[in-house]
N, C-alpha and C. Protein backbone atom coordinates (compact mmCIF):
# COMPACT_ATOMS: atom_id res chain seq x y z
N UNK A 1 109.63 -8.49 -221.14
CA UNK A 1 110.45 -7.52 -221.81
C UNK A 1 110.95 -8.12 -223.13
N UNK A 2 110.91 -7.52 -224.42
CA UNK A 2 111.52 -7.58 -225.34
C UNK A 2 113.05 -7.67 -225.81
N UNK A 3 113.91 -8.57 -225.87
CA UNK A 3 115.05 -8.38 -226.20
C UNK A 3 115.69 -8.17 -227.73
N UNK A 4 116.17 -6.82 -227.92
CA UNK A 4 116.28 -6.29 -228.94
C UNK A 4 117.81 -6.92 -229.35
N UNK A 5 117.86 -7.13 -230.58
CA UNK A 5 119.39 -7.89 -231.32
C UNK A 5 119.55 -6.85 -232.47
N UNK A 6 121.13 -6.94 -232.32
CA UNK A 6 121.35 -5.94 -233.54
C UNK A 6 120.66 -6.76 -234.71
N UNK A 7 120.28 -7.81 -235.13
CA UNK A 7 119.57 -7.94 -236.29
C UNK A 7 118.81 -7.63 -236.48
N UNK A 8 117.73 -7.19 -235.49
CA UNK A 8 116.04 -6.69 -235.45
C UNK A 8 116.47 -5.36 -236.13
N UNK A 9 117.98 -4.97 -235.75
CA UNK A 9 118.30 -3.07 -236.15
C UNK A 9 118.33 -2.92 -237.53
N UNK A 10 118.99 -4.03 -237.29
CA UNK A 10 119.65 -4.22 -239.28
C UNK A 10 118.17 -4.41 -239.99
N UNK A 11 117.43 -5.19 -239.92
CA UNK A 11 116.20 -5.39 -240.47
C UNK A 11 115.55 -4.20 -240.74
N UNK A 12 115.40 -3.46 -239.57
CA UNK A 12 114.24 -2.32 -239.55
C UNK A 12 114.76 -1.21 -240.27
N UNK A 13 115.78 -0.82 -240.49
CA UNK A 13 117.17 0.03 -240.82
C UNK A 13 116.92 -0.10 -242.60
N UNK A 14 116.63 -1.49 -242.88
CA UNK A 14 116.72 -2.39 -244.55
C UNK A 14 115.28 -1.70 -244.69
N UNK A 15 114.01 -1.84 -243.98
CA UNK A 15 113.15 -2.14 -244.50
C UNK A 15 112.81 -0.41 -244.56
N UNK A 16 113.15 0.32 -243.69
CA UNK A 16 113.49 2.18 -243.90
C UNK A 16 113.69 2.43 -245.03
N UNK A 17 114.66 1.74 -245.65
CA UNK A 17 115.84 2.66 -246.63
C UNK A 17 114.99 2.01 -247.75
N UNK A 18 114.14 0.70 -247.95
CA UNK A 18 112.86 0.20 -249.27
C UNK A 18 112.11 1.11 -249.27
N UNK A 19 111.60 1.76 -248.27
CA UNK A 19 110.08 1.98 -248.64
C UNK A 19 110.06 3.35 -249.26
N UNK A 20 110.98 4.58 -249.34
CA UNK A 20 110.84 5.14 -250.43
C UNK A 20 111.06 4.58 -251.60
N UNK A 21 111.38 3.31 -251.81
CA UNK A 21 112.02 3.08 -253.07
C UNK A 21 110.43 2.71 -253.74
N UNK A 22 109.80 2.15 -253.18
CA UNK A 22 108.09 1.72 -253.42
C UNK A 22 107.17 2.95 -254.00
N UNK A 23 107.57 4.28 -253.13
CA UNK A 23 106.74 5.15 -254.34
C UNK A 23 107.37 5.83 -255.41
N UNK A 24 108.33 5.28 -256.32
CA UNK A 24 108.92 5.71 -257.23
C UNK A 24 108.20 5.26 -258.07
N UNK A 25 108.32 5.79 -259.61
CA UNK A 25 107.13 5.33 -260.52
C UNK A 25 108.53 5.33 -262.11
N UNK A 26 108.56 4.03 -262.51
CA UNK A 26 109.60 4.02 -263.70
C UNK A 26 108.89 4.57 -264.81
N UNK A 27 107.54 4.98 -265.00
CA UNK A 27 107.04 5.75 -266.07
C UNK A 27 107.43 7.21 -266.06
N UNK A 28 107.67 7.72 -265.07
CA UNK A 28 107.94 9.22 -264.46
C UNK A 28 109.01 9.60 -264.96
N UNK A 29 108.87 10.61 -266.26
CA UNK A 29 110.14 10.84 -267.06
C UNK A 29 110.27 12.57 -266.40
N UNK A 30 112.04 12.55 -266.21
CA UNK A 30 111.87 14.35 -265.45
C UNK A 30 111.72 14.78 -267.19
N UNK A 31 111.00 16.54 -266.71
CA UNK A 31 110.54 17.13 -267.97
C UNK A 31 110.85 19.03 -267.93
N UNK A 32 110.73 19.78 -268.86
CA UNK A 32 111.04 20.77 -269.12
C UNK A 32 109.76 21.34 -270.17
N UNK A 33 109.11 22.57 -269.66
CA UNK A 33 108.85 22.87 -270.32
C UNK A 33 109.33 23.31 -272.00
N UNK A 34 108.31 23.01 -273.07
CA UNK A 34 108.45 23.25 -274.58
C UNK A 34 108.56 24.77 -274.95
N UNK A 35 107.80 25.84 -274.14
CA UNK A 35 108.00 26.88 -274.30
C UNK A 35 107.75 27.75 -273.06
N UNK A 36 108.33 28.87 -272.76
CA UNK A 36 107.83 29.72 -271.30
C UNK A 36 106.83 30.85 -271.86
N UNK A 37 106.32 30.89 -272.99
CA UNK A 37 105.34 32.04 -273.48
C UNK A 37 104.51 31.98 -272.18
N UNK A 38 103.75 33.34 -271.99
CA UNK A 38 102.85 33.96 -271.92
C UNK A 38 102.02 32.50 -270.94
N UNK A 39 101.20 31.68 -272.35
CA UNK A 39 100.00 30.80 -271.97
C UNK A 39 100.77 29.79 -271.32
N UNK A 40 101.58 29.45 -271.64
CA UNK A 40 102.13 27.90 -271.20
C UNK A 40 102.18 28.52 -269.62
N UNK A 41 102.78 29.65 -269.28
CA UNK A 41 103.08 29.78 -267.75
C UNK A 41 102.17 30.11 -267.15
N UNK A 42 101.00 30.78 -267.85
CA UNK A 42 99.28 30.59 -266.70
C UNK A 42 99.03 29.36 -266.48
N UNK A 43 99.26 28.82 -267.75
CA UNK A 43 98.71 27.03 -267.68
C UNK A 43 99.39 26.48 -266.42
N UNK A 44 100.76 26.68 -266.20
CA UNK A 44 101.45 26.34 -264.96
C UNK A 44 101.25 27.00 -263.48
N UNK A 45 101.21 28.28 -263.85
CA UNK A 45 100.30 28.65 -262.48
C UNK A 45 98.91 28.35 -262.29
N UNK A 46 98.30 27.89 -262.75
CA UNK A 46 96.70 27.42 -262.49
C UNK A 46 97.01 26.14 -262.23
N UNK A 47 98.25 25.40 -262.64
CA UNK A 47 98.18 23.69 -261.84
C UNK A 47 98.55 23.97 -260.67
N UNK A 48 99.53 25.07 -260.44
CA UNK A 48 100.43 25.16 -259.09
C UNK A 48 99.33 26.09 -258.44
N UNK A 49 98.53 26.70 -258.86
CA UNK A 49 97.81 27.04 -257.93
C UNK A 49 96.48 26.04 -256.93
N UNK A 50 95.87 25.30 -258.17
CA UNK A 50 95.56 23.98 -257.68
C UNK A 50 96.07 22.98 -256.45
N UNK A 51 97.44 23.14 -256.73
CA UNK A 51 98.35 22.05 -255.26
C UNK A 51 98.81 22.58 -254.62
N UNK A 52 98.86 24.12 -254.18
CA UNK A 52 98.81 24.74 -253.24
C UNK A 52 97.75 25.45 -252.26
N UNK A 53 97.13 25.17 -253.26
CA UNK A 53 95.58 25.77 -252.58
C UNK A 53 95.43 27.14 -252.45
N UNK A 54 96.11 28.04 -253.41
CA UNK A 54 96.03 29.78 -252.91
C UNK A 54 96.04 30.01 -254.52
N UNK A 55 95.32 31.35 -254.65
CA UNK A 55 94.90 31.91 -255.64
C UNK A 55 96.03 32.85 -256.63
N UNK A 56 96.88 33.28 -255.34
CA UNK A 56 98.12 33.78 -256.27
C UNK A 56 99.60 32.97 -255.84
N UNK A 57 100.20 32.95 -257.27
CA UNK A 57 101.30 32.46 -257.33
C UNK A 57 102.26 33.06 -258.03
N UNK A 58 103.26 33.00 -256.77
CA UNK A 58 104.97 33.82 -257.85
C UNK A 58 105.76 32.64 -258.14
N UNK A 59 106.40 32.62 -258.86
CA UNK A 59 107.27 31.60 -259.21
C UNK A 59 108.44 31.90 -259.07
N UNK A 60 109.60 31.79 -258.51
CA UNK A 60 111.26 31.95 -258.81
C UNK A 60 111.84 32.01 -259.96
N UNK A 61 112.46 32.78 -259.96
CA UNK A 61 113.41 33.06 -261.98
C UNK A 61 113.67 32.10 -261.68
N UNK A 62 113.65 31.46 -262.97
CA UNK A 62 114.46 30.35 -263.84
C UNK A 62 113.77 30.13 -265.19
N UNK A 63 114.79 29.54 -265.66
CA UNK A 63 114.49 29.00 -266.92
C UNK A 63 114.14 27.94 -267.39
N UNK A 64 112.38 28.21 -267.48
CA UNK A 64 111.78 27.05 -267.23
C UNK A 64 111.82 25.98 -268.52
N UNK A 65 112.75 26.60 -269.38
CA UNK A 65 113.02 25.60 -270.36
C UNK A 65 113.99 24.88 -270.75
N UNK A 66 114.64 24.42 -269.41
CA UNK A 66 115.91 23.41 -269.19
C UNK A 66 115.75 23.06 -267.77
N UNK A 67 115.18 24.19 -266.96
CA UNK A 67 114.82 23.60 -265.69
C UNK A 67 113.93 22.06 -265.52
N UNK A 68 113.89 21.43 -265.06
CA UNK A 68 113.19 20.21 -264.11
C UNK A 68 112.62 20.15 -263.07
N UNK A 69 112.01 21.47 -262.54
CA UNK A 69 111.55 21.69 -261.30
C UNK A 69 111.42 23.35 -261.13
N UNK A 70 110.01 23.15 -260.61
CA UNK A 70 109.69 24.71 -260.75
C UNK A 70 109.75 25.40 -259.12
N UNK A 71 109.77 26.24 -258.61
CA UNK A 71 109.78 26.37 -256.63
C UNK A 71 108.84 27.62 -256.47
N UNK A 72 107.79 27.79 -256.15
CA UNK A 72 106.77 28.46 -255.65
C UNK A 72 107.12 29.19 -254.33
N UNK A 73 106.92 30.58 -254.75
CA UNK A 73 107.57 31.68 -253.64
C UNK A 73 106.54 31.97 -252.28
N UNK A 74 106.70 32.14 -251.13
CA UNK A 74 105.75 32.14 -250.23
C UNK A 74 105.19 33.49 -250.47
N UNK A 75 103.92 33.60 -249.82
CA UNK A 75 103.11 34.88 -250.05
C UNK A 75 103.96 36.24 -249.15
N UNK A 76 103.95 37.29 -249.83
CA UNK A 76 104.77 37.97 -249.29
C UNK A 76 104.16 38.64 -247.06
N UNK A 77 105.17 38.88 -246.77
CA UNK A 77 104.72 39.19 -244.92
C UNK A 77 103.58 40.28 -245.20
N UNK A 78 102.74 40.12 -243.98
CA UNK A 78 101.86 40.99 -243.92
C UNK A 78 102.32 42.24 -243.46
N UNK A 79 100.75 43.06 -243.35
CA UNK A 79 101.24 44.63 -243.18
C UNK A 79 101.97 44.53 -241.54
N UNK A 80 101.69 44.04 -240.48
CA UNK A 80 101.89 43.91 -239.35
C UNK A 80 103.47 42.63 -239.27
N UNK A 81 103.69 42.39 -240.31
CA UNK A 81 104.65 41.06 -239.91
C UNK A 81 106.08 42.06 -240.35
N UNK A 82 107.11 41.69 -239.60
CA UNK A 82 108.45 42.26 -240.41
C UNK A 82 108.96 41.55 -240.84
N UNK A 83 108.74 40.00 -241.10
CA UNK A 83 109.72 39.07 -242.13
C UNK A 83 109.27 38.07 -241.77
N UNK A 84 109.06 36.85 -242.56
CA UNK A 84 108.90 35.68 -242.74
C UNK A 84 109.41 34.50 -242.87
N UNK A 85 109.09 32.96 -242.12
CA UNK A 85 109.91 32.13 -242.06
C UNK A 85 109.77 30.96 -243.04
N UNK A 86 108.82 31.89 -244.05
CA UNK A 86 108.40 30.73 -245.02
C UNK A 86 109.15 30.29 -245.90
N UNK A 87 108.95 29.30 -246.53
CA UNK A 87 110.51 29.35 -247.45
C UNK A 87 109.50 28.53 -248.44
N UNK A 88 109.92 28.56 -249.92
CA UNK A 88 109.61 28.16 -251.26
C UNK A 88 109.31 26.54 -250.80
N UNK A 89 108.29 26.39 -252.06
CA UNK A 89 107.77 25.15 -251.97
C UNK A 89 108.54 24.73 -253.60
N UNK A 90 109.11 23.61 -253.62
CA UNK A 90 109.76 23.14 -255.14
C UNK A 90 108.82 21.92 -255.45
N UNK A 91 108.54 22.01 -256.98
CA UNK A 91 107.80 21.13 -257.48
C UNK A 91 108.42 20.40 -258.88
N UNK A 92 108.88 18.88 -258.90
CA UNK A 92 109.49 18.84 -259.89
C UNK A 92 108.54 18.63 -261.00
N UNK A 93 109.21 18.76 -262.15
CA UNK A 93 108.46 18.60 -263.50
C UNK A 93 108.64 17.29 -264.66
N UNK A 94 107.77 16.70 -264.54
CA UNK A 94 107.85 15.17 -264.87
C UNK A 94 106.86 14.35 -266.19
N UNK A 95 107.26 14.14 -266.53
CA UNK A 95 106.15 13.31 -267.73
C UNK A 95 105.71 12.16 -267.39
N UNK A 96 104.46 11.74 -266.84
CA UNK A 96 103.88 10.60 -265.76
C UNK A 96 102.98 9.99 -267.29
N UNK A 97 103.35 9.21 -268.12
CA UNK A 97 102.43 8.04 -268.91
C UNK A 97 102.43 9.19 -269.85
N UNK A 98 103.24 10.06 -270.36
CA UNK A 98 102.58 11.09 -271.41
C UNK A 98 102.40 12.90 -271.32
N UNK A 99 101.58 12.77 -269.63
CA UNK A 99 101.03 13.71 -269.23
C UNK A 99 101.77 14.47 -268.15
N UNK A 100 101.84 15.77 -268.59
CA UNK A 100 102.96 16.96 -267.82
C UNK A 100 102.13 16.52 -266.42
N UNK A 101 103.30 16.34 -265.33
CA UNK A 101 102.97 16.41 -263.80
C UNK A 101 103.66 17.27 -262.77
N UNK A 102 103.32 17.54 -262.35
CA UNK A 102 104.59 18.32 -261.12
C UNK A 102 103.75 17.64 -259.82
N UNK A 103 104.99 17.16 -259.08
CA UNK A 103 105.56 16.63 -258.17
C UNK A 103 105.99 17.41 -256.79
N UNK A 104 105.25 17.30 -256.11
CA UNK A 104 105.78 17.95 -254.70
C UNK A 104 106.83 17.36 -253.75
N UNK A 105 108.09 18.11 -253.65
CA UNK A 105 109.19 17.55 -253.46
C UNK A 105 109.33 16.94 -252.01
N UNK A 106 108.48 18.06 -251.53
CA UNK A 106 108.61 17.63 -249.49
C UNK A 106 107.77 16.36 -249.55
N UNK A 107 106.03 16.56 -250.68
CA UNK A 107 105.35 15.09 -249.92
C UNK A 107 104.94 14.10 -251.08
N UNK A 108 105.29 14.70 -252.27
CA UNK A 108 105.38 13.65 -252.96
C UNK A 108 104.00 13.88 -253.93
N UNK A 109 103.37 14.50 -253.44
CA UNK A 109 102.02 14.33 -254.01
C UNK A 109 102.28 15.00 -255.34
N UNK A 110 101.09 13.82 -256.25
CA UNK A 110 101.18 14.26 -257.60
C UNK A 110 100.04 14.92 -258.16
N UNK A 111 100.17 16.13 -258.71
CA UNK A 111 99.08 17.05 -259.41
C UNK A 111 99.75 17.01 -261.32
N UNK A 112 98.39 16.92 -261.66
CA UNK A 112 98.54 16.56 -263.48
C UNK A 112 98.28 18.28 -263.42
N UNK A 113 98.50 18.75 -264.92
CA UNK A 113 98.78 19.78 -265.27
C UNK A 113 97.72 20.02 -266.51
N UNK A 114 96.98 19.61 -267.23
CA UNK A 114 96.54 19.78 -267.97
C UNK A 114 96.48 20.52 -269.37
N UNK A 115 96.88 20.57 -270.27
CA UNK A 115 97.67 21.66 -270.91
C UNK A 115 98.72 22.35 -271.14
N UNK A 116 99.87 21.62 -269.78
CA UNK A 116 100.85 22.66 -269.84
C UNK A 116 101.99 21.76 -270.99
N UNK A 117 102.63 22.37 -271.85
CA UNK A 117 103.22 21.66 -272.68
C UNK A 117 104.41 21.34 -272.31
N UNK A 118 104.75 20.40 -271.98
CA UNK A 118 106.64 19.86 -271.98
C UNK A 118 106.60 19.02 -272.80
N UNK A 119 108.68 18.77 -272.34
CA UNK A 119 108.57 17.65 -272.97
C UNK A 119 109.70 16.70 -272.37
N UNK A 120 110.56 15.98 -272.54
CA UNK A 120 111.06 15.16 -271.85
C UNK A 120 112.77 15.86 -271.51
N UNK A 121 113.39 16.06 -270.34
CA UNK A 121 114.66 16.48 -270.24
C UNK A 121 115.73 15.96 -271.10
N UNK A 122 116.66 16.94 -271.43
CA UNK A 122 117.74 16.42 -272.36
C UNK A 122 118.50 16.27 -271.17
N UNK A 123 119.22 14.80 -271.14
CA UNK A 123 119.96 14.37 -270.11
C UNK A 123 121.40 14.01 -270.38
């Protein structure tokens, strides 16, 4: 049998609370889109459609030109469903080496944007 010591707790407890700190990236500037015209926000739904994997995308009001994070609306209930337990997916908006990224908040995963113009948050 293993005898467990509160230090083994303390240790494992330390080494928990590092390892998000490991996928943080100090190049990763938060960002705001430069303009919400028209093109810039297809440009953004064709990345967010990309890291979601579905062909249509609603986006939540906001103002994506002070915002830092954009949140993707679930597809609306079907004809047979009376309400849904889906809830918005948020993606933050980041300048990774230069290049507009959004950031998936639940897993982290990073999708580049190609075209979409930001620029760095006024903080």
């Amino acid at each position: 049998m293993i005898r467990r010591t509160p230090l083994s707790y303390i240790f494992a407890s330390l080494f928990l609370f590092a390892l998000p700190g490991c996928q943080t990236h100090a190049d990763m500037t938060p960002a705001t889109l430069t303009t919400a015209d028209a093109a810039n926000i297809i440009i953004l739904k064709a990345a967010l459609s990309d890291a979601m994997g579905r062909a249509n995308i609603e986006i939540a009001a906001a103002d994506l030109t002070t915002a830092t994070h954009v949140s993707v609306l679930p597809p609306p209930p079907g004809e047979f469903e009376t309400h849904s337990v889906a809830m918005p997916v948020a993606f933050d908006i980041v300048l990774d080496d230069g290049v507009c990224t959004l950031v998936r908040r639940d897993t982290g995963e990073r999708h580049a944007a190609p075209g979409l113009a930001c620029r760095p948050a006024k903080g």
